[in-house]
N, C-alpha and C. Protein backbone atom coordinates (compact mmCIF):
# COMPACT_ATOMS: atom_id res chain seq x y z
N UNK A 1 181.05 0.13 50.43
CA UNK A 1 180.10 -0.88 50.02
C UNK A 1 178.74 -0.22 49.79
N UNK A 2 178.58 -0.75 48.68
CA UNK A 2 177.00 0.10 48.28
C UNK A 2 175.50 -0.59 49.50
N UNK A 3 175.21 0.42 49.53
CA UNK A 3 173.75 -0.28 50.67
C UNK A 3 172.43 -0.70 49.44
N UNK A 4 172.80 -1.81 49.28
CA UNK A 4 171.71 -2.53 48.22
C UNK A 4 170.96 -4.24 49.01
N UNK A 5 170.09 -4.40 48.57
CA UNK A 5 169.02 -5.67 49.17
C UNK A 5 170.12 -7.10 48.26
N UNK A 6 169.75 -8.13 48.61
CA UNK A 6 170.45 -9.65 48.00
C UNK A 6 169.83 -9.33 46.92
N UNK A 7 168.69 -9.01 46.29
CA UNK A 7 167.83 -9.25 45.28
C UNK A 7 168.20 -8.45 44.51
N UNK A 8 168.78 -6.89 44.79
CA UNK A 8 169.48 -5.86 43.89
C UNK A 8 170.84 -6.61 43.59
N UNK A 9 171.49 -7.13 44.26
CA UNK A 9 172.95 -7.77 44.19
C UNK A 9 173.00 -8.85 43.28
N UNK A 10 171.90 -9.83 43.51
CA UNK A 10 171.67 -10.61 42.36
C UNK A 10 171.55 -10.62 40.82
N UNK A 11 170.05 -9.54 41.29
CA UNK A 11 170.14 -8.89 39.72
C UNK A 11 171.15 -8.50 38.96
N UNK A 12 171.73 -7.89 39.75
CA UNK A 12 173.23 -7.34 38.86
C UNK A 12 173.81 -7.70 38.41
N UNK A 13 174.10 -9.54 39.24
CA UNK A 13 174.88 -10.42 38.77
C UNK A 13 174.22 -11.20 37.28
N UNK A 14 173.12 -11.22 37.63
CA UNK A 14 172.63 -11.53 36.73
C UNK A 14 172.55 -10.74 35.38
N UNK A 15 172.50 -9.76 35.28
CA UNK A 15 172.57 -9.05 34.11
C UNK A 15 173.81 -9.11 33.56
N UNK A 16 175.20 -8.65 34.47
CA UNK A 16 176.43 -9.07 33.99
C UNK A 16 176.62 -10.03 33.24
N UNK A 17 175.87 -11.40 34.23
CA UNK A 17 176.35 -12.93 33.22
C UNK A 17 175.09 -13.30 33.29
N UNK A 18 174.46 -12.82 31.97
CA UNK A 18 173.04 -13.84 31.40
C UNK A 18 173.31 -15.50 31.89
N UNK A 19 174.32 -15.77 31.11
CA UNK A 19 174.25 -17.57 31.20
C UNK A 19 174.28 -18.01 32.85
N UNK A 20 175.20 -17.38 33.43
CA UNK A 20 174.91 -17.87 35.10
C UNK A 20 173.46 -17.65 35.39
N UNK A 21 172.89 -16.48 35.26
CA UNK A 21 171.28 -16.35 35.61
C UNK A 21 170.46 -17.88 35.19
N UNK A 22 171.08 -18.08 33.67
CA UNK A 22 170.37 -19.70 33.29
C UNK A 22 170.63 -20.42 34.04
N UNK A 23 172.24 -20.82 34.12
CA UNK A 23 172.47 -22.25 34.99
C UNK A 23 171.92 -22.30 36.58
N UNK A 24 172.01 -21.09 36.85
CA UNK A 24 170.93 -21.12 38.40
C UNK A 24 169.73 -21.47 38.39
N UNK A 25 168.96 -20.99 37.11
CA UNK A 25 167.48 -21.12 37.17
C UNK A 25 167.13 -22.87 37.23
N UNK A 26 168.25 -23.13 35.98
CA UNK A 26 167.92 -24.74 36.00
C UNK A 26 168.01 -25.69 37.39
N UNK A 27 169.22 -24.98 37.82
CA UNK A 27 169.79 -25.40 39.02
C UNK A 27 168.54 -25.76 40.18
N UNK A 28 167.98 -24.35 40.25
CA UNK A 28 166.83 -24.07 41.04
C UNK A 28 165.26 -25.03 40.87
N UNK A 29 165.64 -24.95 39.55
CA UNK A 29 164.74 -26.00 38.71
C UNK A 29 164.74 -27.30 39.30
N UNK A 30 165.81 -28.11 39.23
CA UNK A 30 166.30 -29.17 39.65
C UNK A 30 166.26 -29.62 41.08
N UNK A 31 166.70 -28.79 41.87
CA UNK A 31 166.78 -28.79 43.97
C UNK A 31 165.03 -29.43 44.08
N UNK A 32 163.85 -28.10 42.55
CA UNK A 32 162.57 -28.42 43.41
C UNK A 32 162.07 -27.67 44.62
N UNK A 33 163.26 -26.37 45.50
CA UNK A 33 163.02 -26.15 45.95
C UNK A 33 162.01 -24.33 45.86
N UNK A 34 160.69 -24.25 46.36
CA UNK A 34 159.45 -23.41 45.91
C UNK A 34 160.49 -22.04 46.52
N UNK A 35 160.70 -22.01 47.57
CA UNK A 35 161.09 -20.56 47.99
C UNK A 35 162.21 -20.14 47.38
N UNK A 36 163.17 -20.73 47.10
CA UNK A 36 164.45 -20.59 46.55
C UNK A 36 164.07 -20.55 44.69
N UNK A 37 163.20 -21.32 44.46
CA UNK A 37 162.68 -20.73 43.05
C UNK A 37 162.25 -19.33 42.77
N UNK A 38 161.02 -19.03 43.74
CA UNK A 38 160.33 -17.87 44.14
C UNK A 38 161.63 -16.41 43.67
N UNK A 39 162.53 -16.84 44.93
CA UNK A 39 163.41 -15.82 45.26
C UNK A 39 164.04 -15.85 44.10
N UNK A 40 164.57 -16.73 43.28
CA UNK A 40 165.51 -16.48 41.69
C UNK A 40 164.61 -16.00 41.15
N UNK A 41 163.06 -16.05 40.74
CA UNK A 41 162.26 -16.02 39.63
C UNK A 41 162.31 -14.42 39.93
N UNK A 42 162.18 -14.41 41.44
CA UNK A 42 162.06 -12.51 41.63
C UNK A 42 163.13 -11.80 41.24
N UNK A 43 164.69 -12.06 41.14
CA UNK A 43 165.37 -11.56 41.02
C UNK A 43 165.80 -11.49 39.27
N UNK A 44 165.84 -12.18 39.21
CA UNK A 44 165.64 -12.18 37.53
C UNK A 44 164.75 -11.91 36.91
N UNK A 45 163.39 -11.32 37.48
CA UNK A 45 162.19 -10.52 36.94
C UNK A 45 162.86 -9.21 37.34
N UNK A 46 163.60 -9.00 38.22
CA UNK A 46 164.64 -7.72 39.06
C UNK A 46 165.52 -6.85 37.87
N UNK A 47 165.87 -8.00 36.65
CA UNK A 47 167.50 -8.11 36.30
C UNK A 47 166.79 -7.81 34.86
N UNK A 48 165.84 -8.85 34.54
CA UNK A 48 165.45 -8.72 32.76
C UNK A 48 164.27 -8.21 32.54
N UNK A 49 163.03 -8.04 33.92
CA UNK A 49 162.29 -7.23 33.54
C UNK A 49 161.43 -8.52 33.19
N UNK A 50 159.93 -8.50 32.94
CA UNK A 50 158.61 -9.41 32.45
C UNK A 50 158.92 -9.20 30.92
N UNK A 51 159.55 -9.59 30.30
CA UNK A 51 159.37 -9.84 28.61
C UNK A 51 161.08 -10.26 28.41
N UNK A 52 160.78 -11.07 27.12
CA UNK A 52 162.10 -11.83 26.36
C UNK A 52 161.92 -13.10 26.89
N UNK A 53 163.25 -13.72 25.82
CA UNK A 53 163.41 -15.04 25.94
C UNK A 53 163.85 -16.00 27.62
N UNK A 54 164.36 -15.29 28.24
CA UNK A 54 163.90 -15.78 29.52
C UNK A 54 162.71 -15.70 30.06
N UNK A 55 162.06 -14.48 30.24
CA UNK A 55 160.15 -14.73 30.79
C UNK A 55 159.67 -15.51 29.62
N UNK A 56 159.69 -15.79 28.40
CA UNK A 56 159.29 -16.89 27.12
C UNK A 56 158.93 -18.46 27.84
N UNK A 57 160.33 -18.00 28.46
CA UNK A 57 160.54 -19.44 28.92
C UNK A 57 159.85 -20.21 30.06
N UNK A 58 159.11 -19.40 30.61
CA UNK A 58 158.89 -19.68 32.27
C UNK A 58 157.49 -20.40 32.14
N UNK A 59 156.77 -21.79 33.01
CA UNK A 59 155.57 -21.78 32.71
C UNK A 59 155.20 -20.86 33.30
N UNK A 60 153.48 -21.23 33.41
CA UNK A 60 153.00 -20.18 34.11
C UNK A 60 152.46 -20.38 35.75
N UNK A 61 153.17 -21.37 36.33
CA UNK A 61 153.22 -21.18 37.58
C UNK A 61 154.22 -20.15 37.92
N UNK A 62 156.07 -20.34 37.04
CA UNK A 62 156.51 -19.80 37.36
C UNK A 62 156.36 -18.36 37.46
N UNK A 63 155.71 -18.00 36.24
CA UNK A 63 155.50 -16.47 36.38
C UNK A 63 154.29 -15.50 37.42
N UNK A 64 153.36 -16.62 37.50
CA UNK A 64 152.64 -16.75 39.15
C UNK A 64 153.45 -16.03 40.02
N UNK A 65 154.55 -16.81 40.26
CA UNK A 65 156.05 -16.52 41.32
C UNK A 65 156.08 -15.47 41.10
N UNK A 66 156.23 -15.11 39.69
CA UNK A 66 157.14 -13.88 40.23
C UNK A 66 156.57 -12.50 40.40
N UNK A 67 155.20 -12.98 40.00
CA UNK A 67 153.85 -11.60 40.73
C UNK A 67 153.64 -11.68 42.14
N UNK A 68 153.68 -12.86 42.29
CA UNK A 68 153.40 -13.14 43.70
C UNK A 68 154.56 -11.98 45.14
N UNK A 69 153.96 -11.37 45.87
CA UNK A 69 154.42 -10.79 46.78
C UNK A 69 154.63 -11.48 47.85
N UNK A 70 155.82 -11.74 48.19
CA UNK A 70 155.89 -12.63 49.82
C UNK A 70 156.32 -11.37 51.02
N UNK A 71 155.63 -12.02 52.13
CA UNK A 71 156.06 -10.87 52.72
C UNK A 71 157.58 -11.72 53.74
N UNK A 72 158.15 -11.17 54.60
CA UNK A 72 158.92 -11.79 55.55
C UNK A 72 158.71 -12.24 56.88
N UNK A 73 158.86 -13.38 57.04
CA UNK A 73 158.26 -14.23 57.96
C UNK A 73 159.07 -14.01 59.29
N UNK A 74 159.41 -13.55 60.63
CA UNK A 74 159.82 -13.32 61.91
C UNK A 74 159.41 -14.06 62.68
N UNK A 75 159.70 -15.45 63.22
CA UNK A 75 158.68 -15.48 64.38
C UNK A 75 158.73 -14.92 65.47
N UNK A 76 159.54 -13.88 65.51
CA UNK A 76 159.83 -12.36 66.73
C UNK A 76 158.71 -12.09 66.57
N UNK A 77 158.58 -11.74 65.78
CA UNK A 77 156.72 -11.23 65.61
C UNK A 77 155.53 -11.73 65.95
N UNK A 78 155.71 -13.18 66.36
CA UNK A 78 154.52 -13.41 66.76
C UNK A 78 154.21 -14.02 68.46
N UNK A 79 155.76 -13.30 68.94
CA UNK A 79 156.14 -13.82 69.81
C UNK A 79 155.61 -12.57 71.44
N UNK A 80 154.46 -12.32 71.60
CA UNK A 80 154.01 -11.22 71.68
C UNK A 80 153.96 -10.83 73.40
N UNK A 81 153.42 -12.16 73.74
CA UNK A 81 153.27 -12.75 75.62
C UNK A 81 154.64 -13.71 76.20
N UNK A 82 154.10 -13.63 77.47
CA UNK A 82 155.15 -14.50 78.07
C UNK A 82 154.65 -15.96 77.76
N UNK A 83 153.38 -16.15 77.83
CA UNK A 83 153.05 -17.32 77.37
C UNK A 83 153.19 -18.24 76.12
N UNK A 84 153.15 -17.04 75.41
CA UNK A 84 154.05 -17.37 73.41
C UNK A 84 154.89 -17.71 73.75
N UNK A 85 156.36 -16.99 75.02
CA UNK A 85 157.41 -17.57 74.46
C UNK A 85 157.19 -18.60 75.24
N UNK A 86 157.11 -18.97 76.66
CA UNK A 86 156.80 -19.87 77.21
C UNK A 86 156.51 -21.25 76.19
N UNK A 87 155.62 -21.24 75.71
CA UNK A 87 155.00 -22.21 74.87
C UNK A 87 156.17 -22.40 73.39
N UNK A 88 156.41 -21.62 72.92
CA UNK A 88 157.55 -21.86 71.89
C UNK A 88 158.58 -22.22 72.58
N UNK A 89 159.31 -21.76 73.52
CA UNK A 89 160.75 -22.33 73.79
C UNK A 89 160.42 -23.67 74.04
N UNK A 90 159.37 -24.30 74.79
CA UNK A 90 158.84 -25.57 74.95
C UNK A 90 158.94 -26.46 73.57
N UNK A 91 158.26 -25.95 72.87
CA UNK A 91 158.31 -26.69 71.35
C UNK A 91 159.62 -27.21 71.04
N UNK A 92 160.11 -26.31 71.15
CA UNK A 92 161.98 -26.26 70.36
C UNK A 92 162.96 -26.97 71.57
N UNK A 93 162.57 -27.40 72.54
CA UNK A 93 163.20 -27.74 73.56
C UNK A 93 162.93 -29.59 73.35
N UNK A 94 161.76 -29.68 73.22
CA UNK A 94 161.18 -31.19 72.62
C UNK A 94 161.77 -31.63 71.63
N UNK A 95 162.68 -30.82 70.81
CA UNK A 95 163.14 -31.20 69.74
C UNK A 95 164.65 -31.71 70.30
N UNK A 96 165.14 -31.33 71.07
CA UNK A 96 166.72 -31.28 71.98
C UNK A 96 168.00 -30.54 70.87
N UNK A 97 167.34 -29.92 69.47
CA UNK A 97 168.55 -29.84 69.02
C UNK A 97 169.43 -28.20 69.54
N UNK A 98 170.68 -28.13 70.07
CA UNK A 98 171.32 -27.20 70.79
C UNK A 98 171.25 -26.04 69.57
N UNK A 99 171.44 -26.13 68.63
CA UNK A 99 171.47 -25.08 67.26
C UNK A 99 169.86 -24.68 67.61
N UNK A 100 168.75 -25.44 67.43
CA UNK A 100 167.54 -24.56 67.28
C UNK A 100 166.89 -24.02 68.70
N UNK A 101 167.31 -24.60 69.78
CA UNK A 101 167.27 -23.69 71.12
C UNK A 101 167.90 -22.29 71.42
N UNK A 102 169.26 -22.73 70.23
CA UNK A 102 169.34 -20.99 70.69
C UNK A 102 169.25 -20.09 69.57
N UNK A 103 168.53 -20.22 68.27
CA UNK A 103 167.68 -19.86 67.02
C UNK A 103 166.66 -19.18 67.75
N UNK A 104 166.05 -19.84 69.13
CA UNK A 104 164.54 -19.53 69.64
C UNK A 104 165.21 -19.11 70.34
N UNK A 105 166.02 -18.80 71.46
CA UNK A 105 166.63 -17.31 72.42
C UNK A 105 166.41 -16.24 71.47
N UNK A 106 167.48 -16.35 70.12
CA UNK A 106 167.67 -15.62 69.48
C UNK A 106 166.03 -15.07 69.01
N UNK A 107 165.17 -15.59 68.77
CA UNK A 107 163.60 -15.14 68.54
C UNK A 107 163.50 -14.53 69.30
N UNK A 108 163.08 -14.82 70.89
CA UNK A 108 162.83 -14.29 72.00
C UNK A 108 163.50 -12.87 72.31
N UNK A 109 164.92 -12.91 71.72
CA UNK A 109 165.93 -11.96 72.19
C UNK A 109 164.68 -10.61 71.32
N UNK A 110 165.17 -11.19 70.14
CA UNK A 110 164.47 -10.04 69.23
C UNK A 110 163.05 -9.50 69.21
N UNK A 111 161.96 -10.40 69.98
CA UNK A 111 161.02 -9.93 70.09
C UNK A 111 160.96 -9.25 71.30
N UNK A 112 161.82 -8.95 72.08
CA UNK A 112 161.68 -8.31 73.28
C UNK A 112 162.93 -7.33 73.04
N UNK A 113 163.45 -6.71 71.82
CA UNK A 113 164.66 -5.85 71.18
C UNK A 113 165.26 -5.90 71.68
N UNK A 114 166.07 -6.84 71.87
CA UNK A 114 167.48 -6.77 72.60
C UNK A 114 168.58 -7.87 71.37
N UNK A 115 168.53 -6.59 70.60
CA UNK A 115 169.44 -6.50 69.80
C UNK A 115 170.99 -7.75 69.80
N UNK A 116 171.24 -7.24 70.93
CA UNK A 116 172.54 -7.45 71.38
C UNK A 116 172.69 -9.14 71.77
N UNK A 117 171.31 -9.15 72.79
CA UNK A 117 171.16 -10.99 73.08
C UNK A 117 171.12 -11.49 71.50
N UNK A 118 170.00 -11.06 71.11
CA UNK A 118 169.75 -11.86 69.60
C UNK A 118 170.93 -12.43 68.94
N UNK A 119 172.14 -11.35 68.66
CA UNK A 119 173.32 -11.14 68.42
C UNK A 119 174.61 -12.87 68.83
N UNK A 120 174.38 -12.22 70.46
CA UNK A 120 174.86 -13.88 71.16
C UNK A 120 174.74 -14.91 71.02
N UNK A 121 173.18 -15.58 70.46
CA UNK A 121 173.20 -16.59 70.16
C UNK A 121 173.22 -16.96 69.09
N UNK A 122 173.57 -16.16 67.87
CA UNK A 122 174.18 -16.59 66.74
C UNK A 122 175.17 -17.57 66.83
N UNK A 123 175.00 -18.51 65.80
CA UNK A 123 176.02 -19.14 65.91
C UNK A 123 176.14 -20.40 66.62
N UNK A 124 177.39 -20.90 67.19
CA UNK A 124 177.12 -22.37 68.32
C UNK A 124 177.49 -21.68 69.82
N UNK A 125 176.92 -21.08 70.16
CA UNK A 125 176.90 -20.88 71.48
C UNK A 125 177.08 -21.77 72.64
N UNK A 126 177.97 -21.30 73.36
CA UNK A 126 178.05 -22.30 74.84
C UNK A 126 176.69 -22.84 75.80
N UNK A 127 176.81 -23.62 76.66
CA UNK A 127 175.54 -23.38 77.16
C UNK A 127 175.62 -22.09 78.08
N UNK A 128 176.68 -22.11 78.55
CA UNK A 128 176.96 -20.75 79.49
C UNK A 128 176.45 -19.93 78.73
N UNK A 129 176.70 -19.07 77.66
CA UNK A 129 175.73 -18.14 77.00
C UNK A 129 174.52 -18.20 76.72
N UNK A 130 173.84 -19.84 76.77
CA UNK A 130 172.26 -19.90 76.19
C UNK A 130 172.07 -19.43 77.78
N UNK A 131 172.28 -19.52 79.10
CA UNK A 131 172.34 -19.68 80.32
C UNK A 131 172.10 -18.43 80.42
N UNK A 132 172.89 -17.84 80.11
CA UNK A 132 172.62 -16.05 80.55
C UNK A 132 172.17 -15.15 79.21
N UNK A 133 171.97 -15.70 78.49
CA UNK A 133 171.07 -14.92 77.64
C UNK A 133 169.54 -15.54 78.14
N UNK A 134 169.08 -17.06 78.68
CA UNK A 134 167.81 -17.05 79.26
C UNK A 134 167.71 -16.15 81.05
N UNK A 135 169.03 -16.20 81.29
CA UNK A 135 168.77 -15.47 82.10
C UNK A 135 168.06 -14.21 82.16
N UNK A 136 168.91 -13.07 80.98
CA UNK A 136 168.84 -11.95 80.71
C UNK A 136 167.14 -11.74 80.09
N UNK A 137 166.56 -12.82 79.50
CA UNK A 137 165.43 -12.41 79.30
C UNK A 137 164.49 -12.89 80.32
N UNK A 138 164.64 -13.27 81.01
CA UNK A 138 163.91 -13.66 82.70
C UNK A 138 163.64 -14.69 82.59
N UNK A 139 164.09 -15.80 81.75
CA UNK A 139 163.87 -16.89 81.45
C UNK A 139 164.84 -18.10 82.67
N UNK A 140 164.10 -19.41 82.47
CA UNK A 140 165.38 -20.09 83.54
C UNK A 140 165.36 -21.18 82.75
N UNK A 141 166.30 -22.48 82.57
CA UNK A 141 166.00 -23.45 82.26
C UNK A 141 165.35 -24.54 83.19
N UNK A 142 164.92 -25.61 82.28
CA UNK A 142 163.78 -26.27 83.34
C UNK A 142 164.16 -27.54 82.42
N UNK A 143 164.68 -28.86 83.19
CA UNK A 143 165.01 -30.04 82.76
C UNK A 143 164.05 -31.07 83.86
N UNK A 144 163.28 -31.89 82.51
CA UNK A 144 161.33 -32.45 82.89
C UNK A 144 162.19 -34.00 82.59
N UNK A 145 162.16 -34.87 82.86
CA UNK A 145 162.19 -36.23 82.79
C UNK A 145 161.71 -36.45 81.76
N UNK A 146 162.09 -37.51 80.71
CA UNK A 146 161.41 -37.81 79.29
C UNK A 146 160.06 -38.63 79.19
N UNK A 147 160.29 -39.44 80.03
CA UNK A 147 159.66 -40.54 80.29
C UNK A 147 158.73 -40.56 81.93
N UNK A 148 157.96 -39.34 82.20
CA UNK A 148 157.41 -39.35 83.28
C UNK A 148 157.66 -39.08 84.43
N UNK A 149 159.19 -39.28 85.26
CA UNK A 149 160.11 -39.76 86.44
C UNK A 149 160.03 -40.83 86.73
N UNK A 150 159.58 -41.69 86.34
CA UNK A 150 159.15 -43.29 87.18
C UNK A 150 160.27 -43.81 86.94
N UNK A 151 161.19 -44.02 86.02
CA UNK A 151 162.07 -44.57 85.74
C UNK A 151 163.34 -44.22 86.61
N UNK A 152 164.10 -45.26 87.09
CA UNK A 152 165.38 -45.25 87.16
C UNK A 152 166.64 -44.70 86.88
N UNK A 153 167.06 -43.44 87.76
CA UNK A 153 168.41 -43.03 86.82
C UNK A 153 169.63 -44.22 86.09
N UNK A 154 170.56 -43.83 85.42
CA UNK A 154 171.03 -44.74 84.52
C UNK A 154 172.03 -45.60 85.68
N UNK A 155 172.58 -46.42 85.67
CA UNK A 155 173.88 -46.83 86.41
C UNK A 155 173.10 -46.79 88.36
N UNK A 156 172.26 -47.00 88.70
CA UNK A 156 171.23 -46.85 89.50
C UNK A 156 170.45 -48.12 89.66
């Protein structure tokens, strides 16, 4: 397997089959969605290059896009103190969804390189694994009452 980026892989595809490069663009066109535009407009500036009847075609926001440099967003990276993560796992915990709690291990894993945790919580993980992957990063879980404690357990 050749060691090439999505954006080299694309291009390629794209050059192979001009018309798929179209029906995506429209496609892309259509969703409305900015990053997923961004990322086609780059790859097909990748594939045909700034001139011809495809760049013809583009307004000029789109071609904005495709000067435009994005960089890649980590929030490993900004995850720097114990108090960052502290305060982020909190965020994502308010939310209760089990997929983006362990998205944010998986942050945590990686901003503290541990490769391997990051790795674990790919995916739908058990709680037993969110359990000892917060373990493994010295983390514990902590279950707060929603509503204050004043209230009544259920069937109580």
């Amino acid at each position: 397997m050749k060691d090439r980026s999505h954006d080299q892989a694309m291009a390629e595809q794209f050059r192979a089959d001009p018309a798929y490069a179209a029906e995506l663009l429209a496609e892309v066109r259509r969703d409305g969605d900015p990053a997923e535009l961004a990322a086609t407009l780059r790859q097909m500036a990748e594939a045909f290059g700034r001139a011809g009847p495809w760049w013809d075609g583009l307004t000029d926001d789109e071609r904005a896009l495709c000067a435009a440099q994005f960089s890649r967003y980590d929030t490993a990276d900004y995850l720097k103190t114990g108090d960052d993560i502290a305060a982020y796992l909190d965020a994502v915990a308010e939310d209760g969804d089990p997929a983006l709690i362990a998205a944010a291990l998986g942050d945590v894993a990686r901003a503290r390189n541990l490769s391997q945790l990051a790795r674990d919580v790919e995916g739908d993980p058990s709680l037993a694994t969110v359990v000892k992957v917060a373990h493994a990063l010295g983390l514990r879980l902590v279950f707060k009452p929603t509503h204050g404690g004043s209230e009544p357990a259920a069937g109580g």
